[in-house]
PDB file of N, CA and C in Angstrom:
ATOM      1  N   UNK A   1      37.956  51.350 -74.934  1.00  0.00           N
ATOM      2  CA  UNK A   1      38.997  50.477 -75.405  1.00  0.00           C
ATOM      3  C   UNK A   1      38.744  50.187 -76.871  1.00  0.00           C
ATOM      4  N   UNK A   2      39.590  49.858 -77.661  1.00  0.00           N
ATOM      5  CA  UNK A   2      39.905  50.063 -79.121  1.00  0.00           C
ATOM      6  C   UNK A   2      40.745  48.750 -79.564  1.00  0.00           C
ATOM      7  N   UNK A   3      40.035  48.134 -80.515  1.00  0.00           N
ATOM      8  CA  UNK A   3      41.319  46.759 -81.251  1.00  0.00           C
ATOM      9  C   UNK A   3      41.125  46.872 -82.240  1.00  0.00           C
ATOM     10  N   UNK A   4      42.645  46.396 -82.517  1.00  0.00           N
ATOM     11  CA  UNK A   4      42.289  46.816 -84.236  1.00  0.00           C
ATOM     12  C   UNK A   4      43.217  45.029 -84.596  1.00  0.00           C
ATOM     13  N   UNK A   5      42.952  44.145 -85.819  1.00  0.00           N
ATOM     14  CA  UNK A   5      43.685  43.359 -86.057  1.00  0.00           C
ATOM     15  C   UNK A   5      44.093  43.367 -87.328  1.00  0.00           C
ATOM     16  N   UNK A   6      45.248  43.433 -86.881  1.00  0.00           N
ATOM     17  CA  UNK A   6      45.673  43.754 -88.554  1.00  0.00           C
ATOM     18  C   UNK A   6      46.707  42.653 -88.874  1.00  0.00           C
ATOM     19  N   UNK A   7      46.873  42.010 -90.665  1.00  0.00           N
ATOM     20  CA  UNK A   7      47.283  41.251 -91.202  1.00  0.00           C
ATOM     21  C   UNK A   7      48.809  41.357 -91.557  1.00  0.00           C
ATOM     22  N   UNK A   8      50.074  40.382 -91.611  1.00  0.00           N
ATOM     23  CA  UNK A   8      51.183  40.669 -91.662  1.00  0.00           C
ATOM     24  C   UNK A   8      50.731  40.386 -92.988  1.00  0.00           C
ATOM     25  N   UNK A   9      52.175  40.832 -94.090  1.00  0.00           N
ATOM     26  CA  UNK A   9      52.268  40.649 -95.310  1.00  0.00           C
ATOM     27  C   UNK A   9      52.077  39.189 -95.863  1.00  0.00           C
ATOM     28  N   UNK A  10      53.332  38.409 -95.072  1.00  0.00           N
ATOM     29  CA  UNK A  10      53.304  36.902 -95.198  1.00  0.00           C
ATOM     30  C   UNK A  10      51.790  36.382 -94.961  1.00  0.00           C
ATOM     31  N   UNK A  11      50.959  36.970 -94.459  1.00  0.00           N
ATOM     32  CA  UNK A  11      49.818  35.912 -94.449  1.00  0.00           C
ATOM     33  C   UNK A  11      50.033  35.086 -93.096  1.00  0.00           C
ATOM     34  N   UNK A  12      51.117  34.821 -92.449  1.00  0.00           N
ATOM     35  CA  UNK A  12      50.969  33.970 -91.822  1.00  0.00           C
ATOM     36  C   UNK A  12      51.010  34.236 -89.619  1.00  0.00           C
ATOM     37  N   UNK A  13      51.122  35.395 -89.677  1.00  0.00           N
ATOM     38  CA  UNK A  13      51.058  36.317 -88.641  1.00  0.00           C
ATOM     39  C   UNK A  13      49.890  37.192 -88.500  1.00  0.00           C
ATOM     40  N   UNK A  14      49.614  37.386 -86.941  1.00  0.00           N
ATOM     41  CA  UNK A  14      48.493  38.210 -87.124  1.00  0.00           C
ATOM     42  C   UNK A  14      48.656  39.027 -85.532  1.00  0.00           C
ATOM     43  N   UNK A  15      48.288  40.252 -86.171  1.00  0.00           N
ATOM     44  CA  UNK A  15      48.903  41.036 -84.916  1.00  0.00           C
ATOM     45  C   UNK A  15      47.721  41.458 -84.440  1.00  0.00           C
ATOM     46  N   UNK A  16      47.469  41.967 -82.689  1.00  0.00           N
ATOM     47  CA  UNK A  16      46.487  42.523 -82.427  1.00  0.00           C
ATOM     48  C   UNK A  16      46.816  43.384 -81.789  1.00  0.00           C
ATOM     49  N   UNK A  17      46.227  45.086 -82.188  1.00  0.00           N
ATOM     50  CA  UNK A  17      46.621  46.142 -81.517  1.00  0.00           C
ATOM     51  C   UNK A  17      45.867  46.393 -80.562  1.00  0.00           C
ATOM     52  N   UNK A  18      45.755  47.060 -79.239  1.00  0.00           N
ATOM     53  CA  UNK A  18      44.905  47.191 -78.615  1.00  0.00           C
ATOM     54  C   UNK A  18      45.147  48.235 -77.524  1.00  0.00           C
ATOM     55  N   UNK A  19      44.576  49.240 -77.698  1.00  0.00           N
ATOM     56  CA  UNK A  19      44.322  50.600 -76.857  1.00  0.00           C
ATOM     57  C   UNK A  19      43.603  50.401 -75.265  1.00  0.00           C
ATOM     58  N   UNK A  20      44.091  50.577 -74.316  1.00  0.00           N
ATOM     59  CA  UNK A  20      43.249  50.698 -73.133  1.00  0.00           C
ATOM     60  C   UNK A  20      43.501  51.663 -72.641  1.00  0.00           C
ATOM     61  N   UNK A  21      42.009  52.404 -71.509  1.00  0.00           N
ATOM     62  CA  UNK A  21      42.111  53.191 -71.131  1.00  0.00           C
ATOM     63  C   UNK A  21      41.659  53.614 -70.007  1.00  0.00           C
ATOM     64  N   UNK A  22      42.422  53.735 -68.797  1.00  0.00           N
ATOM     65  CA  UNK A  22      41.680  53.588 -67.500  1.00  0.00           C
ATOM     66  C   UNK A  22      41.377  55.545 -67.496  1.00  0.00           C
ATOM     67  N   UNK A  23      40.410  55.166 -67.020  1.00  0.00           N
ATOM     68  CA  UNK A  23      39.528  56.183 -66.435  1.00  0.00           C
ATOM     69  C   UNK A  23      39.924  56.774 -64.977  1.00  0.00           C
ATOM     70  N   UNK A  24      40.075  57.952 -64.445  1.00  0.00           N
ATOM     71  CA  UNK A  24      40.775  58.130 -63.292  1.00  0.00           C
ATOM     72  C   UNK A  24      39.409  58.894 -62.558  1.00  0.00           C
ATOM     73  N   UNK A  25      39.441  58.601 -61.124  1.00  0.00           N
ATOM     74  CA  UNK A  25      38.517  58.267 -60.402  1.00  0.00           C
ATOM     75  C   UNK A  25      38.371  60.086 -59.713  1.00  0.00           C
ATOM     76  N   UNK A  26      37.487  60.611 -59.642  1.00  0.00           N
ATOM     77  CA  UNK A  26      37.337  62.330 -59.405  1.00  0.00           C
ATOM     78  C   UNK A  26      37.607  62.152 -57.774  1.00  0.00           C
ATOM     79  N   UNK A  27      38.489  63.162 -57.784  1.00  0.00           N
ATOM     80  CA  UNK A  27      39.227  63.494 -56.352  1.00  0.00           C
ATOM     81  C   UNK A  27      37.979  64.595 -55.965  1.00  0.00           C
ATOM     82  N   UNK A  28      37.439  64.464 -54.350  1.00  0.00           N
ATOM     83  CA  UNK A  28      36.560  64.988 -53.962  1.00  0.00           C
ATOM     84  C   UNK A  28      37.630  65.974 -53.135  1.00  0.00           C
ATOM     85  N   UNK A  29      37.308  67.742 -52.903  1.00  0.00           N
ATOM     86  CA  UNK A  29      38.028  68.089 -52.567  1.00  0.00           C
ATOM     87  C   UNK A  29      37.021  68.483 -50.913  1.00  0.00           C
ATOM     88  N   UNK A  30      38.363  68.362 -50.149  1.00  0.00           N
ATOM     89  CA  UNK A  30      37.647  68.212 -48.619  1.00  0.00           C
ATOM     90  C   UNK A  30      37.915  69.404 -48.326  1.00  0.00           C
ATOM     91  N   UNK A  31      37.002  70.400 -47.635  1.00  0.00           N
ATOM     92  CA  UNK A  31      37.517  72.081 -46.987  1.00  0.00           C
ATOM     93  C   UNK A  31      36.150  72.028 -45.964  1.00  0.00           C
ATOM     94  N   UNK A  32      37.415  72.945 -45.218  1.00  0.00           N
ATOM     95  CA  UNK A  32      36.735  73.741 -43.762  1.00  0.00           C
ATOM     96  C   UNK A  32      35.987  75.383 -44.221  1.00  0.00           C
ATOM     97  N   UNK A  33      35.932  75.321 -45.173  1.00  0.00           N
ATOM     98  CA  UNK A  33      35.606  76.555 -45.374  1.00  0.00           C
ATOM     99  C   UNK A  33      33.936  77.534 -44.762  1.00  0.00           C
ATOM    100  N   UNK A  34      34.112  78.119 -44.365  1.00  0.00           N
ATOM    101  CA  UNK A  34      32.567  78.474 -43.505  1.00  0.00           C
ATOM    102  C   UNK A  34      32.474  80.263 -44.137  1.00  0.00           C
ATOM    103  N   UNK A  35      31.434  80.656 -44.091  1.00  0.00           N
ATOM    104  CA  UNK A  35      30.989  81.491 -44.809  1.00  0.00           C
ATOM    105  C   UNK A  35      31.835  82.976 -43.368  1.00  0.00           C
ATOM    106  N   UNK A  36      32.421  83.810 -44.200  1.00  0.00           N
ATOM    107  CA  UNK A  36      33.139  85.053 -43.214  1.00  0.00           C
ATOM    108  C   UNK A  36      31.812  85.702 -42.432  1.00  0.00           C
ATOM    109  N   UNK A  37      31.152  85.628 -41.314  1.00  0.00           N
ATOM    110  CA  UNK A  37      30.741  86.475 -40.849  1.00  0.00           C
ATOM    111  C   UNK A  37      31.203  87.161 -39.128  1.00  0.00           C
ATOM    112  N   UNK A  38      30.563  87.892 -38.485  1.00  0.00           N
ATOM    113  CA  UNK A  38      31.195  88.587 -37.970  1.00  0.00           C
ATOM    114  C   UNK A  38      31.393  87.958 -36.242  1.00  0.00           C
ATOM    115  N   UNK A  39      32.383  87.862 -35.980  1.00  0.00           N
ATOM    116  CA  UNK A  39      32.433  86.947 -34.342  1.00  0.00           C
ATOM    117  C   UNK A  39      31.724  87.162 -33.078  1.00  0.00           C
ATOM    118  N   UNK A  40      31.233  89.058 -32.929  1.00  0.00           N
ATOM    119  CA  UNK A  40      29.687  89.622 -32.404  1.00  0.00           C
ATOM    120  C   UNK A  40      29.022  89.294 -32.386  1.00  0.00           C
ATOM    121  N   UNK A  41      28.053  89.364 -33.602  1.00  0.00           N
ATOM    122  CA  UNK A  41      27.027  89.828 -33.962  1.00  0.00           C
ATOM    123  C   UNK A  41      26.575  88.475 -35.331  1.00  0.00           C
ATOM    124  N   UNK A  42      27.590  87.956 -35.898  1.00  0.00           N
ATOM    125  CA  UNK A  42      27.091  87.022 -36.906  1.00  0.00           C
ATOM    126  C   UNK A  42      26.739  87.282 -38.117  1.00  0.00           C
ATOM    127  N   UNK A  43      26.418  88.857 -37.940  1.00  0.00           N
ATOM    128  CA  UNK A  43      26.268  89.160 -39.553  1.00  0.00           C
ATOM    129  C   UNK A  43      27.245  88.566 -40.397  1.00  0.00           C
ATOM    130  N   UNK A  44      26.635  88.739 -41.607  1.00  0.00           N
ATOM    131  CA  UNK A  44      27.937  88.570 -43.051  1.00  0.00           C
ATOM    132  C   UNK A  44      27.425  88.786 -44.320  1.00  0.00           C
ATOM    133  N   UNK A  45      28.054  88.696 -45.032  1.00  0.00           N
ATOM    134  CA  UNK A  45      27.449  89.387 -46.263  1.00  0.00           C
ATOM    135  C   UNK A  45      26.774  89.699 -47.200  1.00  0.00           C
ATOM    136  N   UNK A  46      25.689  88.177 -46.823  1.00  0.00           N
ATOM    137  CA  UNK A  46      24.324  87.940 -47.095  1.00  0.00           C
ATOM    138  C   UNK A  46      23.416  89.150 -46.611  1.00  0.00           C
ATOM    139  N   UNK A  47      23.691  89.603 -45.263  1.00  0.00           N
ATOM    140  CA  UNK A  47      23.101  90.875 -44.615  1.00  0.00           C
ATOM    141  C   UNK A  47      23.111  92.101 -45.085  1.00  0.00           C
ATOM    142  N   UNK A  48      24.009  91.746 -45.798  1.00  0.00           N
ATOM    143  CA  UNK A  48      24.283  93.708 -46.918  1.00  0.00           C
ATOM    144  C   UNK A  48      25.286  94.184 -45.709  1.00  0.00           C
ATOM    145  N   UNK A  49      25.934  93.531 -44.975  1.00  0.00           N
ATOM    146  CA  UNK A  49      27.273  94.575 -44.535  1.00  0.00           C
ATOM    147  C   UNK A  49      28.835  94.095 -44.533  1.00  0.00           C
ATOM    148  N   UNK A  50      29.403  94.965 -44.515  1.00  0.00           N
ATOM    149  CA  UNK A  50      30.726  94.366 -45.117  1.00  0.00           C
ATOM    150  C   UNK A  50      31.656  93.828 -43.313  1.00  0.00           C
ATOM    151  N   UNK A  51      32.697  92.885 -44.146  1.00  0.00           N
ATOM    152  CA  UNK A  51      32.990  91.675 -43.328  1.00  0.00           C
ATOM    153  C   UNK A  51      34.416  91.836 -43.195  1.00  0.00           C
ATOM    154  N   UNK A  52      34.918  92.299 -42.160  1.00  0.00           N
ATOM    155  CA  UNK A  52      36.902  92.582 -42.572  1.00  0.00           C
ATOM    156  C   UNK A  52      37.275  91.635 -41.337  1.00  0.00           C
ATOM    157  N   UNK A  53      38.510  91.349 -41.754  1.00  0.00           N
ATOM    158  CA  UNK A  53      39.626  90.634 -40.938  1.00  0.00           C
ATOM    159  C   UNK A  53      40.542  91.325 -40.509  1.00  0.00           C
ATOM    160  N   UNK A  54      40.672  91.061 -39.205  1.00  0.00           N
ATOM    161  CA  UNK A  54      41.867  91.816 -38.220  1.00  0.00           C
ATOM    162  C   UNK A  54      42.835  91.017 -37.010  1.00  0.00           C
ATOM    163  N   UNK A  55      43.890  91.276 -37.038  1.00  0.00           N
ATOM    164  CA  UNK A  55      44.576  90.098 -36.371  1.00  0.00           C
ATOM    165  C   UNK A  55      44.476  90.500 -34.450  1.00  0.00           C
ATOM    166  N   UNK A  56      44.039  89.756 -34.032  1.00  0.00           N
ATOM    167  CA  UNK A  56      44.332  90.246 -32.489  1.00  0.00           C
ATOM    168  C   UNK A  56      45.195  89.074 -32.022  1.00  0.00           C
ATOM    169  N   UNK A  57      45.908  89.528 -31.611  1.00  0.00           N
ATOM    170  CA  UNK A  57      46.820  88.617 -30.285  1.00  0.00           C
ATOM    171  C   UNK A  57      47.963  87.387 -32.324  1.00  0.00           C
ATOM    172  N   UNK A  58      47.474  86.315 -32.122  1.00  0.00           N
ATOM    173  CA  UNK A  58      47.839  85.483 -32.724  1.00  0.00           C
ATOM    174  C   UNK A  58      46.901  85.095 -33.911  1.00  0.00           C
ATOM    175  N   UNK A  59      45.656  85.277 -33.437  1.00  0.00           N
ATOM    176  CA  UNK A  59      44.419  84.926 -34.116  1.00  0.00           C
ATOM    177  C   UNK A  59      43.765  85.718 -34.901  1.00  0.00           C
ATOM    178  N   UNK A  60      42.804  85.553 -36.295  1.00  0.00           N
ATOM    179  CA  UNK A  60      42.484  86.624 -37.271  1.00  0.00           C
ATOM    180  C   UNK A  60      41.037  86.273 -36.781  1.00  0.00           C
ATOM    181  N   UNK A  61      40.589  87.537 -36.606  1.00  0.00           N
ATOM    182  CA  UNK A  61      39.005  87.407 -35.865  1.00  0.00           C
ATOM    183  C   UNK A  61      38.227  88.230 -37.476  1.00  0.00           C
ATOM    184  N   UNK A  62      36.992  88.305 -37.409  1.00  0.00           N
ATOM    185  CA  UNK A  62      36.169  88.385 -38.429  1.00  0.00           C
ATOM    186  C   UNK A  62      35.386  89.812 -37.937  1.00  0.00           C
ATOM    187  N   UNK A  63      35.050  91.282 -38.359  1.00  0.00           N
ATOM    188  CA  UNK A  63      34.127  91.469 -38.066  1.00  0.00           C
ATOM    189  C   UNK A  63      33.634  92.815 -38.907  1.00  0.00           C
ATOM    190  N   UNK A  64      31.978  92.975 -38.245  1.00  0.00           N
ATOM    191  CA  UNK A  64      31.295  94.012 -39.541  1.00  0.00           C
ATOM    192  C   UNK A  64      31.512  94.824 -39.531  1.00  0.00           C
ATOM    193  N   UNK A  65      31.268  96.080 -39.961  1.00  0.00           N
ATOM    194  CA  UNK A  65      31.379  97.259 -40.295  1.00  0.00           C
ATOM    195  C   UNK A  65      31.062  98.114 -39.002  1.00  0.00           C
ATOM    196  N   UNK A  66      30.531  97.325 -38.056  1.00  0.00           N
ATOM    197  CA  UNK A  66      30.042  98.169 -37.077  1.00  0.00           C
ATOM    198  C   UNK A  66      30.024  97.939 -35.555  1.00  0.00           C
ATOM    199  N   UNK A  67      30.966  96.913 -35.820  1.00  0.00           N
ATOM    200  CA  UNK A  67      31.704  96.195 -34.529  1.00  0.00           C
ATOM    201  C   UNK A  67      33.085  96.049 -34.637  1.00  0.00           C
ATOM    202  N   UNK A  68      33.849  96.825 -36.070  1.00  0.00           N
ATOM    203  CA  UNK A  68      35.386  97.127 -36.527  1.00  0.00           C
ATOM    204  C   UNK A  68      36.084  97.724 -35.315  1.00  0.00           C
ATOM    205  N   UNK A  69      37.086  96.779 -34.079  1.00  0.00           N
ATOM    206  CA  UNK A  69      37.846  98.009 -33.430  1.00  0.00           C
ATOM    207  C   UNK A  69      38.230  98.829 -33.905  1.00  0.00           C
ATOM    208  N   UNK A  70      38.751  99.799 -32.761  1.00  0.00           N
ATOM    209  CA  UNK A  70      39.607 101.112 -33.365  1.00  0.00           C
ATOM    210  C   UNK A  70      41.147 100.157 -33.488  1.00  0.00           C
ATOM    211  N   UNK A  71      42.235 101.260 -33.724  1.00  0.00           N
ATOM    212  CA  UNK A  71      43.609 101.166 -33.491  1.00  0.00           C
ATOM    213  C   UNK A  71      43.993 101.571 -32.332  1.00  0.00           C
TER     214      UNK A  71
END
């Protein structure tokens, strides 16, 4: 915050300026996020193998390189 007072010409006034400044409060951001590994086996990509998504039925299931259904 900032004031400044400054003098009218007449001498007989006196003004006070004054700056405020609210500070806004850090929004914490909330997530479900969990690391992709595989719905088998658990690997993920910490393991050195790769991690794909495939939709079955309604649901997107997770899995490695070596538990990938066919078509």
């Amino acid at each position: 915050m900032s004031q400044v007072l400054v003098r009218r010409k007449d001498l007989t006034n006196k003004v006070l300026l004054q700056d405020l400044y609210f500070p806004r409060k850090k929004t914490e951001v909330a997530s479900t996020v969990r690391e992709a590994s595989c719905v088998i086996c658990s690997k993920s990509l910490g393991d050195g193998v790769s991690v794909t998504a495939k939709k079955i039925g309604q649901r997107m299931r997770l899995f490695c390189q070596y538990h990938l259904p066919g078509e």
